[in-house]
N, C-alpha and C. Protein backbone atom coordinates (compact mmCIF):
# COMPACT_ATOMS: atom_id res chain seq x y z
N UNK A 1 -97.79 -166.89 68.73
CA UNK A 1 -98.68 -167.65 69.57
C UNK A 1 -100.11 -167.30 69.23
N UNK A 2 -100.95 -168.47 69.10
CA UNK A 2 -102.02 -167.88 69.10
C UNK A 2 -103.07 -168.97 69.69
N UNK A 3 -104.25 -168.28 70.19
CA UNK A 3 -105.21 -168.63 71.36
C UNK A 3 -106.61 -168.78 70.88
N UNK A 4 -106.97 -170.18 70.87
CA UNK A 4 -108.56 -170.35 70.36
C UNK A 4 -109.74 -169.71 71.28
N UNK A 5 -110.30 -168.74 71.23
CA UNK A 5 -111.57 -168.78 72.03
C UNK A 5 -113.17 -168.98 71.40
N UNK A 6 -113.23 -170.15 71.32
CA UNK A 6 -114.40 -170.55 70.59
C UNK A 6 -114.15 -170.41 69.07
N UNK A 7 -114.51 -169.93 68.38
CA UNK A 7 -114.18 -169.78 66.75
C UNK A 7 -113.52 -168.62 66.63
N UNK A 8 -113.06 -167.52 67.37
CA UNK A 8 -112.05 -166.34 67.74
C UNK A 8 -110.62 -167.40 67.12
N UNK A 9 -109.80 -166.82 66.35
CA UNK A 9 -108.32 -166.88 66.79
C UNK A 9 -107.56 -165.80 66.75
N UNK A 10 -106.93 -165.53 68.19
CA UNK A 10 -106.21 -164.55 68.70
C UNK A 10 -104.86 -164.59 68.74
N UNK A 11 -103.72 -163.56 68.01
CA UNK A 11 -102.69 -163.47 68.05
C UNK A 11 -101.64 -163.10 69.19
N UNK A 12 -100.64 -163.03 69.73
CA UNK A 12 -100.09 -162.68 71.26
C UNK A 12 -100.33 -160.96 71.27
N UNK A 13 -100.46 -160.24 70.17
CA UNK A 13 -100.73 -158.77 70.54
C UNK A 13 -102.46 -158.69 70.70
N UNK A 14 -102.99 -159.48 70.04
CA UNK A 14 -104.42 -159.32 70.39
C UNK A 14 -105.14 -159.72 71.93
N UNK A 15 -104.04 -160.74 72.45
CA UNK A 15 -104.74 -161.33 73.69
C UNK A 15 -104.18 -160.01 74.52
N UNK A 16 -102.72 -160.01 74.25
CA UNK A 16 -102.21 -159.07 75.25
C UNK A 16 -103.47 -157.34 75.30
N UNK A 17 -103.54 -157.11 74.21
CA UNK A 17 -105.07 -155.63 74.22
C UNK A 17 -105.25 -156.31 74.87
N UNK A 18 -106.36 -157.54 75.18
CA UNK A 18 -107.39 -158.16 75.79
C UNK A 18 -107.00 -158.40 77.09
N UNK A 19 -106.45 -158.38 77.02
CA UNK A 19 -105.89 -158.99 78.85
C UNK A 19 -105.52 -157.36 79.48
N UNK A 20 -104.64 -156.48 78.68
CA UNK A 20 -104.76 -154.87 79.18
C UNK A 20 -105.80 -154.47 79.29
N UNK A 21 -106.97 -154.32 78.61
CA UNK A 21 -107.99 -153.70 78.51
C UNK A 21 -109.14 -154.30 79.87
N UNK A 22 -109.15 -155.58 80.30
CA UNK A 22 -109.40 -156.51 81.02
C UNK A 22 -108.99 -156.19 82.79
N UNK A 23 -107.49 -156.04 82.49
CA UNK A 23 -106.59 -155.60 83.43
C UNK A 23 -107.46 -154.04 84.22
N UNK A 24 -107.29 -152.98 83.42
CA UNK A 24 -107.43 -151.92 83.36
C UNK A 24 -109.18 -151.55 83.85
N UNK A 25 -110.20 -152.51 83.22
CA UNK A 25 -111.25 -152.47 83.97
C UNK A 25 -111.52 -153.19 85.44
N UNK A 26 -111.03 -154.39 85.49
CA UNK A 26 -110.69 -154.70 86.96
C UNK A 26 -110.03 -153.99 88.12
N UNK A 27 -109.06 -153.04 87.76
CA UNK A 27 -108.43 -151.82 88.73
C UNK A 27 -109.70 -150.61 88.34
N UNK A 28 -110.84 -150.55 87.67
CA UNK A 28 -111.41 -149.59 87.45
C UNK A 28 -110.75 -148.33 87.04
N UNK A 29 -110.08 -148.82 85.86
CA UNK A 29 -109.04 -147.49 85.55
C UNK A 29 -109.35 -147.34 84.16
N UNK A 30 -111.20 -148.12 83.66
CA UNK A 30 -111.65 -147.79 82.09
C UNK A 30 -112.74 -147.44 82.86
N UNK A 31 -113.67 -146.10 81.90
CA UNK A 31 -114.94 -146.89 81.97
C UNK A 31 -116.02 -147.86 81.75
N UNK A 32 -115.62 -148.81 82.34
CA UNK A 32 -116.43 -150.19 81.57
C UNK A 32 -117.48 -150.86 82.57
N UNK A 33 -118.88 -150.93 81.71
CA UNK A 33 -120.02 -151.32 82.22
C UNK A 33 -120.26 -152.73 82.11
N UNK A 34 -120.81 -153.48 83.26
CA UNK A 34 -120.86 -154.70 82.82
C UNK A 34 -121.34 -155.20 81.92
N UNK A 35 -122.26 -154.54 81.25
CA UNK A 35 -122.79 -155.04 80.10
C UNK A 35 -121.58 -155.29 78.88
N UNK A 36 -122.00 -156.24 78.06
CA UNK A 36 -121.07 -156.40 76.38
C UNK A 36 -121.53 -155.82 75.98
N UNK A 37 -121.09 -154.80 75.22
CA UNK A 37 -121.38 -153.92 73.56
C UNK A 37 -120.76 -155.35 72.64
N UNK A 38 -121.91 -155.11 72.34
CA UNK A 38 -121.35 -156.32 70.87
C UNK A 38 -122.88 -155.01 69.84
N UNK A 39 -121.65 -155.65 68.60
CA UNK A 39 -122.58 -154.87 66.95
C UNK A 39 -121.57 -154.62 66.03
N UNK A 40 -121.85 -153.85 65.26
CA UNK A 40 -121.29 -153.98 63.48
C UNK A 40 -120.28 -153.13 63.77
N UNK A 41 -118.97 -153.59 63.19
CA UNK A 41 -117.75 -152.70 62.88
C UNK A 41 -117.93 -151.98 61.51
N UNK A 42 -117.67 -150.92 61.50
CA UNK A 42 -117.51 -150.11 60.14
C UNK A 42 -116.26 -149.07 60.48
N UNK A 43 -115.76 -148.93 59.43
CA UNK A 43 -114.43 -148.85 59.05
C UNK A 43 -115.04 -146.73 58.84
N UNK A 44 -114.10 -145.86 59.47
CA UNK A 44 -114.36 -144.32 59.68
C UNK A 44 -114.32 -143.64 58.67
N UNK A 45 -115.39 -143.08 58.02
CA UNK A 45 -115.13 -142.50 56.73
C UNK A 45 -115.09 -140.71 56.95
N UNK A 46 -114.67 -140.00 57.26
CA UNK A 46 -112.94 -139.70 57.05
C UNK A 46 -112.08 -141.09 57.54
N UNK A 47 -111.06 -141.82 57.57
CA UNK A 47 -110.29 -143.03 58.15
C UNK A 47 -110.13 -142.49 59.34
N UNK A 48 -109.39 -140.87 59.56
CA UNK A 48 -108.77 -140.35 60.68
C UNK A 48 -109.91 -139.77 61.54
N UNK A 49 -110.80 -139.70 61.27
CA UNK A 49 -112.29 -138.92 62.00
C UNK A 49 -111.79 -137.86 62.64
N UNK A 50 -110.65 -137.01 62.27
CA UNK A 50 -110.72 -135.71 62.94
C UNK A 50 -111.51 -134.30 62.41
N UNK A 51 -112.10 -135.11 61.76
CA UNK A 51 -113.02 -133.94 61.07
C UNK A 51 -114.65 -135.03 61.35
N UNK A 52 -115.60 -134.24 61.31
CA UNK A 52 -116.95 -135.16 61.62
C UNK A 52 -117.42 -136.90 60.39
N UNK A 53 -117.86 -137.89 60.79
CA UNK A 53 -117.72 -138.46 60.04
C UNK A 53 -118.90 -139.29 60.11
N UNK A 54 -118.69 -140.17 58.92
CA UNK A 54 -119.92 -140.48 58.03
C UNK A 54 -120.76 -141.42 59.32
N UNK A 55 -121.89 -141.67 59.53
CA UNK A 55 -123.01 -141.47 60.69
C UNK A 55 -123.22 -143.32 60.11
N UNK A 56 -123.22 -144.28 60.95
CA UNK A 56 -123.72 -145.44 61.04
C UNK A 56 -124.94 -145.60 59.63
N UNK A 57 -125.47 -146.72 59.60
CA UNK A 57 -126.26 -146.36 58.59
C UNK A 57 -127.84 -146.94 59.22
N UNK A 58 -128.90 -146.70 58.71
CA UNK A 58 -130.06 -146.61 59.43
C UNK A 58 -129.98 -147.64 60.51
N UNK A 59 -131.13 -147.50 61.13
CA UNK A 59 -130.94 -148.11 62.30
C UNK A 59 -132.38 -149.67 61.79
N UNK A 60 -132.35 -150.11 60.66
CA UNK A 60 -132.90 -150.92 60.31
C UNK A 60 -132.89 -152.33 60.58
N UNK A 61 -131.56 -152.88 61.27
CA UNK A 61 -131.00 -154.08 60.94
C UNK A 61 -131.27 -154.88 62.49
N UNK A 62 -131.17 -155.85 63.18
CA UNK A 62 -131.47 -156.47 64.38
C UNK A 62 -130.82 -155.78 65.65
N UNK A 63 -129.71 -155.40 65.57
CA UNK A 63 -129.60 -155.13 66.79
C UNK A 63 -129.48 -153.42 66.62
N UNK A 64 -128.83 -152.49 65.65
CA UNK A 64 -128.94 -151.03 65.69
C UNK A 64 -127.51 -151.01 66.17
N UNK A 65 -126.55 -151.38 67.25
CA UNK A 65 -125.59 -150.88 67.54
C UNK A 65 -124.26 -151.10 66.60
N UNK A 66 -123.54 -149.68 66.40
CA UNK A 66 -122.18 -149.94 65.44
C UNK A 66 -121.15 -149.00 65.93
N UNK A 67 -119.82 -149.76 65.51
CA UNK A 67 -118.76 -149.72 66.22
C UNK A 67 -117.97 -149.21 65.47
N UNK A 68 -117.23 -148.01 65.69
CA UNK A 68 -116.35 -147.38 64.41
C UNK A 68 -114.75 -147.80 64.70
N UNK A 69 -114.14 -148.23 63.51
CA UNK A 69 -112.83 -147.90 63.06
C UNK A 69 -112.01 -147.38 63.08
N UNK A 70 -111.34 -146.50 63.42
CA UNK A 70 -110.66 -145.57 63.12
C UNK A 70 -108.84 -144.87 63.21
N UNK A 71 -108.32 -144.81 62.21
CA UNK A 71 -107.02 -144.42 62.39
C UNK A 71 -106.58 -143.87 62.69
N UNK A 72 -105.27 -144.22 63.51
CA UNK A 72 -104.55 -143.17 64.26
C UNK A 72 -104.13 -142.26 63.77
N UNK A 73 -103.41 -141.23 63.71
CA UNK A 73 -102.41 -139.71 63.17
C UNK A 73 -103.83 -138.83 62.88
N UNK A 74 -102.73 -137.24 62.75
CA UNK A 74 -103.70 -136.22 62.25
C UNK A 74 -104.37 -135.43 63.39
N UNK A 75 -104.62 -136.28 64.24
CA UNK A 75 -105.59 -135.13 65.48
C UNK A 75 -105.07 -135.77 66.66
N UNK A 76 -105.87 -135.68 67.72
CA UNK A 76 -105.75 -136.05 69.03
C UNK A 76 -106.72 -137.21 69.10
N UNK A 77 -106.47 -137.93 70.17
CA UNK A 77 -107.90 -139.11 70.09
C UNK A 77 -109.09 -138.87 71.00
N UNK A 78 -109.05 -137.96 71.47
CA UNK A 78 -110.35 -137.24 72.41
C UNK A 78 -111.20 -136.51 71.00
N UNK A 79 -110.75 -136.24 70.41
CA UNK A 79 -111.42 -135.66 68.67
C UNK A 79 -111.81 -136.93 67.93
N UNK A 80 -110.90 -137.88 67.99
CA UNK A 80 -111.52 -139.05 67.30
C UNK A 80 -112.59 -139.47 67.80
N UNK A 81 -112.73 -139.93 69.21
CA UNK A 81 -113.63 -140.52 70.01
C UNK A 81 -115.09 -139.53 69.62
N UNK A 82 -115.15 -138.16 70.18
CA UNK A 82 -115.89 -137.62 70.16
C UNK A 82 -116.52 -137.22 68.73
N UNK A 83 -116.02 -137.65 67.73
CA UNK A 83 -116.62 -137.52 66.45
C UNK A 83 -117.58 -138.81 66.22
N UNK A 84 -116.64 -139.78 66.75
CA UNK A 84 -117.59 -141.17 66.10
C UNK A 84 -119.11 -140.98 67.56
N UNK A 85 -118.74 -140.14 68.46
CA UNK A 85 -119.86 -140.50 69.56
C UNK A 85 -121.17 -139.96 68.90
N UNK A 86 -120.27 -138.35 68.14
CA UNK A 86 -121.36 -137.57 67.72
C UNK A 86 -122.45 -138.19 66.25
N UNK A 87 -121.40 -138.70 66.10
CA UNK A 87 -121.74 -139.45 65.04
C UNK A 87 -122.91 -140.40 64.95
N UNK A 88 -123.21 -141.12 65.65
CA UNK A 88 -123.82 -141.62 66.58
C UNK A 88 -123.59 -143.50 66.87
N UNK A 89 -122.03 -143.69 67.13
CA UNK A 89 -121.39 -145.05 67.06
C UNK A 89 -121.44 -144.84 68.95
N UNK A 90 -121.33 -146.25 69.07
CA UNK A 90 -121.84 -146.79 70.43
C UNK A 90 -120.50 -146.85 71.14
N UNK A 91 -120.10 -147.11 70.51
CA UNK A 91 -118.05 -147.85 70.56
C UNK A 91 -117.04 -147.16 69.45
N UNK A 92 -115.81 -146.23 69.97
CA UNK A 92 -114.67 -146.45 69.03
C UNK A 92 -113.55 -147.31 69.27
N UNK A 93 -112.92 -148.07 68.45
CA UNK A 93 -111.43 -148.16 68.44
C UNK A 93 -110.43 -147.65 67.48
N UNK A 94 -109.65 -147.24 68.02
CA UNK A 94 -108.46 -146.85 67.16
C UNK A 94 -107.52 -147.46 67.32
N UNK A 95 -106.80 -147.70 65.92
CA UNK A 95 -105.92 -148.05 65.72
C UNK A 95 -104.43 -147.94 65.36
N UNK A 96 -103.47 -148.24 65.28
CA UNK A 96 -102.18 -147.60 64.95
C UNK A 96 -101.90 -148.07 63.50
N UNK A 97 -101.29 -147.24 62.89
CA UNK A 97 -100.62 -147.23 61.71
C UNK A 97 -99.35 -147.79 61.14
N UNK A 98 -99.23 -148.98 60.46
CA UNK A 98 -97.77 -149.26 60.48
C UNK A 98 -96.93 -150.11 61.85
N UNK A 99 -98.27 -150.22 62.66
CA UNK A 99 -97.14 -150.58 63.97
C UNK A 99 -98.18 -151.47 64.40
N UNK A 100 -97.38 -152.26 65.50
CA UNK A 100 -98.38 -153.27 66.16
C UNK A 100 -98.32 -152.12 68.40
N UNK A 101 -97.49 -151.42 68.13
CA UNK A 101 -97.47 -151.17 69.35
C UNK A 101 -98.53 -150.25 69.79
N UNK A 102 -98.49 -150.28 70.84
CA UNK A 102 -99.74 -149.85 71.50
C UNK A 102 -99.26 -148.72 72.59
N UNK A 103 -100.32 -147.91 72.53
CA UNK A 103 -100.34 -146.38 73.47
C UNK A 103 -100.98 -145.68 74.42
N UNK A 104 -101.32 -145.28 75.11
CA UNK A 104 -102.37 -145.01 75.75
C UNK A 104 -102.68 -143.67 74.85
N UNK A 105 -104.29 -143.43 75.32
CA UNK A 105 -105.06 -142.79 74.83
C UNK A 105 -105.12 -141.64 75.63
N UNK A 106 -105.25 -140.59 75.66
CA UNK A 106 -105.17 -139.58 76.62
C UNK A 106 -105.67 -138.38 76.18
N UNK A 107 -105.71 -137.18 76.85
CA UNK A 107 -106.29 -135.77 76.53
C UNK A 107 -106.24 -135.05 77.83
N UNK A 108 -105.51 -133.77 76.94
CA UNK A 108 -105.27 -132.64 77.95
C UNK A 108 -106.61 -131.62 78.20
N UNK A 109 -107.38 -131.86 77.18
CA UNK A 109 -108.50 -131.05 77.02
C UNK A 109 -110.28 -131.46 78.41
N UNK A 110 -110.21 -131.01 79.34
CA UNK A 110 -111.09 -131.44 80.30
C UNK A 110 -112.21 -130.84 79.81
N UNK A 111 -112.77 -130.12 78.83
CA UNK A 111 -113.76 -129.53 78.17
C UNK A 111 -114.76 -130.44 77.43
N UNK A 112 -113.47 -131.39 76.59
CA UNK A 112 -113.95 -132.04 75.44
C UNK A 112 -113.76 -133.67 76.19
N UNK A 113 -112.83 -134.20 77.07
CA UNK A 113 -113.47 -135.00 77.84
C UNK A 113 -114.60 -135.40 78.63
N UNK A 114 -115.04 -134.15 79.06
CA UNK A 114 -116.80 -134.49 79.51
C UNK A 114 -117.63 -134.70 79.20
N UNK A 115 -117.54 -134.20 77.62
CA UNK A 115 -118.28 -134.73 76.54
C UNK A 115 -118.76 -136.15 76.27
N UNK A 116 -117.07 -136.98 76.57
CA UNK A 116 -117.42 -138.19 75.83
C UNK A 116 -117.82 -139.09 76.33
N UNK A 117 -118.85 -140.05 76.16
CA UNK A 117 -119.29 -141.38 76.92
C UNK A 117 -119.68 -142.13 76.31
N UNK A 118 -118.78 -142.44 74.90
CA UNK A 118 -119.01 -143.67 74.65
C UNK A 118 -117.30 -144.64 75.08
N UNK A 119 -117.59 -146.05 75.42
CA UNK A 119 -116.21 -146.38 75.20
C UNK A 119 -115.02 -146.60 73.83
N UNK A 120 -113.71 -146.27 74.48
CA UNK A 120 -112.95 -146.31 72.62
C UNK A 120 -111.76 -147.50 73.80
N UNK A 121 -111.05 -147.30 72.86
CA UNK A 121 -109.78 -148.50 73.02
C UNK A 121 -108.88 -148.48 71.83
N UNK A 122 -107.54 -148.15 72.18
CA UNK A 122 -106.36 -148.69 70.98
C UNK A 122 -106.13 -149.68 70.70
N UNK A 123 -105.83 -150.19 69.65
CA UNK A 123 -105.16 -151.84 69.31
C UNK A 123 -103.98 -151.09 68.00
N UNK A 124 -103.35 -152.69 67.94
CA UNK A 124 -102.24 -152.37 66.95
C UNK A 124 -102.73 -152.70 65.23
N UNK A 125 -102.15 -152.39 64.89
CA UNK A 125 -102.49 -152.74 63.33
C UNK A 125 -103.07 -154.17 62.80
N UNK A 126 -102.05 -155.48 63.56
CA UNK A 126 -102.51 -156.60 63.22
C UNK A 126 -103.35 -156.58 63.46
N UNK A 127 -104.04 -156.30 65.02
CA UNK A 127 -105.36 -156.48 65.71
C UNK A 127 -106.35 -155.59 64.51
N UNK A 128 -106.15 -154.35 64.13
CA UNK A 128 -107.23 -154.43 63.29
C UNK A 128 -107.44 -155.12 62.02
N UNK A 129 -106.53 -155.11 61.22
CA UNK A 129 -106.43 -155.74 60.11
C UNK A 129 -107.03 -157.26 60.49
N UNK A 130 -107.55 -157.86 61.60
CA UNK A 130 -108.03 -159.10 61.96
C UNK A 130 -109.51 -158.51 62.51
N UNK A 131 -109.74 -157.11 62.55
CA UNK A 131 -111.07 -157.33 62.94
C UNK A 131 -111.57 -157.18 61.42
């Protein structure tokens, strides 16, 4: 199945993120500001960002804000998140490997959660391979 939204075409795992992610800020169970983050996707150089990773590139271009990539395995995703924040990306998503299914994101670590404030979000493979 798939769903026109304006020049968007969305697959049934992509609406479904969209409608969870949607879901999940309406019960206030993301942190999500009314504002849109919209800006440049770039793909995580480490892929897995559990080690620090390569930093947006100048802040030259119209709007400045960029949105990192990044693959699932290898670390935890409170390490992913917090690398691309440090990094200095506005937005992460991660993605899954090999799979279209989807997971929640989580962390046992309340240290390295306080840290983080940028927003991230999982999607499945198709969904990235379409962003």
């Amino acid at each position: 199945m798939l769903l026109s939204i304006g020049m968007l075409m969305l697959s049934a795992t992509q609406v479904y993120t969209i409608l969870t992610v949607q879901l999940f800020a309406f019960l206030n169970l993301l942190p999500v500001e009314a504002d849109i983050l919209a800006g440049f996707l770039i793909n995580s150089k480490p892929e897995n960002a559990c080690e620090p990773i390569v930093p947006p590139p100048l802040k030259d271009n119209s709007s400045g804000t960029f949105i990192v990539l990044i693959r699932r395995l290898d670390c935890n995703f409170d390490i992913k998140v917090l690398n691309a924040q440090r990094a200095g990306y506005k937005a992460a998503i991660v993605h899954n490997v090999d799979s279209d299914d989807l997971i929640s994101m989580g962390s046992n670590d309340i240290d390295v959660l306080k840290k983080i404030d940028i927003p991230s979000v999982f999607i499945g493979e198709s969904s990235a391979n379409s962003l």
